[in-house]
Protein backbone atom coordinates (compact mmCIF):
# COMPACT_ATOMS: atom_id res chain seq x y z
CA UNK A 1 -16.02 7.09 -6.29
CA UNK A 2 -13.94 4.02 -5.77
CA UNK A 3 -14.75 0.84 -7.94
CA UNK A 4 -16.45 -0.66 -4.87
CA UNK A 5 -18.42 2.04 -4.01
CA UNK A 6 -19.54 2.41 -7.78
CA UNK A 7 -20.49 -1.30 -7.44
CA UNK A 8 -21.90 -1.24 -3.76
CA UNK A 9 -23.89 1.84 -3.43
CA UNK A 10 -26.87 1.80 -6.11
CA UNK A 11 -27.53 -2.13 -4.56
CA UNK A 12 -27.36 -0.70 -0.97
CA UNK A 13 -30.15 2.42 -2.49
CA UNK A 14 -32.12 -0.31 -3.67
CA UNK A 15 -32.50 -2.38 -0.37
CA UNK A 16 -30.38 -5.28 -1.42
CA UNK A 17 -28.59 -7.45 1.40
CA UNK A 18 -24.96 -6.49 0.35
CA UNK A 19 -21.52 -8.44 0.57
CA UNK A 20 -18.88 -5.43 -0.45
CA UNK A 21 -15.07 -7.03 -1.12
CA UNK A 22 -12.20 -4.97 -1.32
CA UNK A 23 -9.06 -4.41 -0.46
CA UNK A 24 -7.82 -2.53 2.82
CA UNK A 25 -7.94 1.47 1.73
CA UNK A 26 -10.51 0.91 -0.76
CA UNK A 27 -13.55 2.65 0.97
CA UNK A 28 -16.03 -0.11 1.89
CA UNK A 29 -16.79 2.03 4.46
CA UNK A 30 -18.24 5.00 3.04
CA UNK A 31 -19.79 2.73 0.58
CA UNK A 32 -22.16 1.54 3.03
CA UNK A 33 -22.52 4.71 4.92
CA UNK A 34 -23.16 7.11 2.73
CA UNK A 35 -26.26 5.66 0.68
CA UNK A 36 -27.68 4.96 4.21
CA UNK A 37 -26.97 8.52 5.08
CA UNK A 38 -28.89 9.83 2.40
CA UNK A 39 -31.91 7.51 2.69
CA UNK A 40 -31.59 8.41 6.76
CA UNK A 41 -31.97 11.79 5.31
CA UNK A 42 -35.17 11.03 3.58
CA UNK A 43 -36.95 8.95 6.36
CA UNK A 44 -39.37 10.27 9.48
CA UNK A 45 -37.13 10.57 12.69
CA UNK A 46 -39.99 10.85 14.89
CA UNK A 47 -39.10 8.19 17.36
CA UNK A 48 -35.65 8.46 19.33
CA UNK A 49 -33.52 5.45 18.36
CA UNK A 50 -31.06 3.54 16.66
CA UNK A 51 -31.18 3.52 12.45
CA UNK A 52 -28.28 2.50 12.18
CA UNK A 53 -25.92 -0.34 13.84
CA UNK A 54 -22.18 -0.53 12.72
CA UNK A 55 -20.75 -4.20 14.26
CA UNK A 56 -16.96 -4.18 14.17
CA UNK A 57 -15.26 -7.63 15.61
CA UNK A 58 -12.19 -6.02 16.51
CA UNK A 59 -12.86 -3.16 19.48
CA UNK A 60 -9.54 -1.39 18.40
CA UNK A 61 -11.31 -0.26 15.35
CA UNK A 62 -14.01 1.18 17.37
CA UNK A 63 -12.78 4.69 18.05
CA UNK A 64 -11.34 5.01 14.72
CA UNK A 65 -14.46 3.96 13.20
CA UNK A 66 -16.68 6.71 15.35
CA UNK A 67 -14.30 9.45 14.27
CA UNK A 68 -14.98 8.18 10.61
CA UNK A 69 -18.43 7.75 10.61
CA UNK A 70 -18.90 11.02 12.54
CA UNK A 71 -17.21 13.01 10.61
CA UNK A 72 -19.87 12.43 7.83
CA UNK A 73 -22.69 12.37 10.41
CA UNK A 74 -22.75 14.98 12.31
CA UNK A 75 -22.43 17.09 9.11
CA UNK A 76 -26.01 15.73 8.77
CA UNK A 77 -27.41 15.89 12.27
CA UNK A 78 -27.00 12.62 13.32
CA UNK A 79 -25.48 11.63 16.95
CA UNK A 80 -23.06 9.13 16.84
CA UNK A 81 -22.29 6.39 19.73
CA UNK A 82 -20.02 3.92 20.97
CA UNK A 83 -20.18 0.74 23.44
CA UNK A 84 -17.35 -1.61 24.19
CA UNK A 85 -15.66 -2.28 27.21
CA UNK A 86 -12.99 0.44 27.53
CA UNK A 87 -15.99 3.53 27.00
CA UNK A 88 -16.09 5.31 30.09
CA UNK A 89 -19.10 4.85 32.41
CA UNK A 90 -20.17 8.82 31.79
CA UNK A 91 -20.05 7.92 27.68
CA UNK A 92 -22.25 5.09 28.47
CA UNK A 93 -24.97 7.17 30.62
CA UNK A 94 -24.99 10.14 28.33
CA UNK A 95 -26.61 7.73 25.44
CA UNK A 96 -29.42 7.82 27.54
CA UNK A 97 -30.06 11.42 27.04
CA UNK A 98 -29.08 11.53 23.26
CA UNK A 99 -29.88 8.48 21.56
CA UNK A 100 -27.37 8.45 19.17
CA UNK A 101 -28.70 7.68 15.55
CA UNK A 102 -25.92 5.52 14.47
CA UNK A 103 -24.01 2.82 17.29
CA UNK A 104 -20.69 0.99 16.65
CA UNK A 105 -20.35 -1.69 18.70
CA UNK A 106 -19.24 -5.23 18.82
CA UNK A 107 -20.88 -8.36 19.05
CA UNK A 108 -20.21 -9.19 22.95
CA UNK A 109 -21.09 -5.59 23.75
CA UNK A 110 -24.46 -5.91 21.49
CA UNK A 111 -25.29 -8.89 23.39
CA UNK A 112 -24.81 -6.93 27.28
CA UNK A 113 -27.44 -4.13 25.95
CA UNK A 114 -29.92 -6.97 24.75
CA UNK A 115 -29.76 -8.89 27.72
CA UNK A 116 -28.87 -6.07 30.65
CA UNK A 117 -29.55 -2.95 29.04
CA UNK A 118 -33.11 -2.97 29.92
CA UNK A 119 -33.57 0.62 29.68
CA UNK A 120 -31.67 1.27 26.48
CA UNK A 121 -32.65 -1.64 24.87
CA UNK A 122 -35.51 -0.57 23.31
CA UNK A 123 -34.05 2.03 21.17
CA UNK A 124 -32.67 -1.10 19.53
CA UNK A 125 -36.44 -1.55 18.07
CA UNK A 126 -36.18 1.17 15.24
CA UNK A 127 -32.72 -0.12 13.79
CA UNK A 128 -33.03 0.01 9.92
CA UNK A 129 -29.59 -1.15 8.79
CA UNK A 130 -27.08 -3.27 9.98
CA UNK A 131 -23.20 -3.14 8.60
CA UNK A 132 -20.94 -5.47 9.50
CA UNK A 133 -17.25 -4.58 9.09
CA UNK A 134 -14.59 -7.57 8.80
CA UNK A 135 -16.91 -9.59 7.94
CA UNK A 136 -14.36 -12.60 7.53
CA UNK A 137 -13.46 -12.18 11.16
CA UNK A 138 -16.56 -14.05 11.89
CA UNK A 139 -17.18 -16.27 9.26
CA UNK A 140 -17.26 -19.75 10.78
CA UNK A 141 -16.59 -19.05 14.08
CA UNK A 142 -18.81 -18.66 17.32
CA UNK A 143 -18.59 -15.55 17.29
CA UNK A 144 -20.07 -15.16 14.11
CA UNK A 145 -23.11 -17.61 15.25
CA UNK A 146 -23.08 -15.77 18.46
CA UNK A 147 -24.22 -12.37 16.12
CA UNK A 148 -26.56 -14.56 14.24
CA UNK A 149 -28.23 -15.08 17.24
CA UNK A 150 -27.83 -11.49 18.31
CA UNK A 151 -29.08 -10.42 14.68
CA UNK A 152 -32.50 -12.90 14.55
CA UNK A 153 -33.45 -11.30 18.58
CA UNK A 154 -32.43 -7.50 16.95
CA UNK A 155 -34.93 -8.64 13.81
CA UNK A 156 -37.89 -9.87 16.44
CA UNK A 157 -37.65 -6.87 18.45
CA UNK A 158 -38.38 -4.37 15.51
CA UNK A 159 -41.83 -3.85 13.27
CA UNK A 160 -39.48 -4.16 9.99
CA UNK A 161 -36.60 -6.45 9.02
CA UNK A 162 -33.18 -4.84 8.50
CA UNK A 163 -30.97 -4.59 5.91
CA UNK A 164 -27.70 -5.87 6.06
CA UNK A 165 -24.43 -4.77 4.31
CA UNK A 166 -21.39 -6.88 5.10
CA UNK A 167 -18.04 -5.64 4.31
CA UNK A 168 -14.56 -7.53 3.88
CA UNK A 169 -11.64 -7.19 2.70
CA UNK A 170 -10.45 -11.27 2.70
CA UNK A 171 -13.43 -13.00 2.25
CA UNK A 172 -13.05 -15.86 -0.22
């Protein structure tokens, strides 16, 4: 394990909000996924939804991300999605018939399924952990208090707060 992970994963296992800081290359990414993997492992799936929801600001890092993250998924049964402007319209039907388990997204494209995704939203309701990648890229911005918004309407929908791990690598 890298010195972030080390650091990062036993807090995520224990439910902790999480801030993880490193540099570019250092695996912030699988530190949040894989302790949230294994506890997706452990936890009733009897309701099709969404567990887990992977914000990215930047929509380039979108289909890099997916391959990523399902790589180690699908290893483990779970379906992996996408939604951003550029996924094709089939890509965005075909979630309908498998919920996928774990969403990337961005903000702007989180806010079109809460307001016009009426019949998708409410797989939205099971969502167990949020991770939010470049993390700096929001700070400040109203963007950022755009997905604050977004975040407090994901937290009312659901029976259960989320936890949130926040990843950067420039955040001072």
């Amino acid at each position: 394990l890298t010195p972030i992970q080390r650091k990062a994963i036993p807090r995520i296992i224990a439910g902790d909000n999480v801030l993880a800081m490193a540099p570019t290359g250092h695996g912030k990414t699988e530190a949040a996924l894989l302790p949230v993997l294994s506890q997706m492992l452990q936890m009733s799936r009897d309701r099709k939804g969404i567990y887990v929801l992977y914000i990215t600001p930047l929509k380039a890092l979108i289909n890099d991300l997916t391959l990523r993250i399902d790589w180690w998924a699908s290893r483990l049964g779970f379906n992996v999605g996408r939604k951003h402007g550029d996924v094709p319209q089939i890509e965005r039907v075909r979630r309908h018939k498998t919920v996928p388990e774990i969403m990337i997204t961005t903000p702007e494209s989180l806010e079109i399924d809460l307001d016009w995704a009426t019949k998708f939203r409410k797989y939205y309701s099971t969502v167990s952990w949020v991770i939010i990648d470049e993390v700096h890229e929001l700070v400040g911005t109203k963007r950022g208090a755009q997905l604050a918004i977004l975040l407090e309407r994901l937290r009312n929908m659901g029976s259960n707060d989320f936890q949130r791990i926040l990843l950067s690598a420039t955040v001072g």
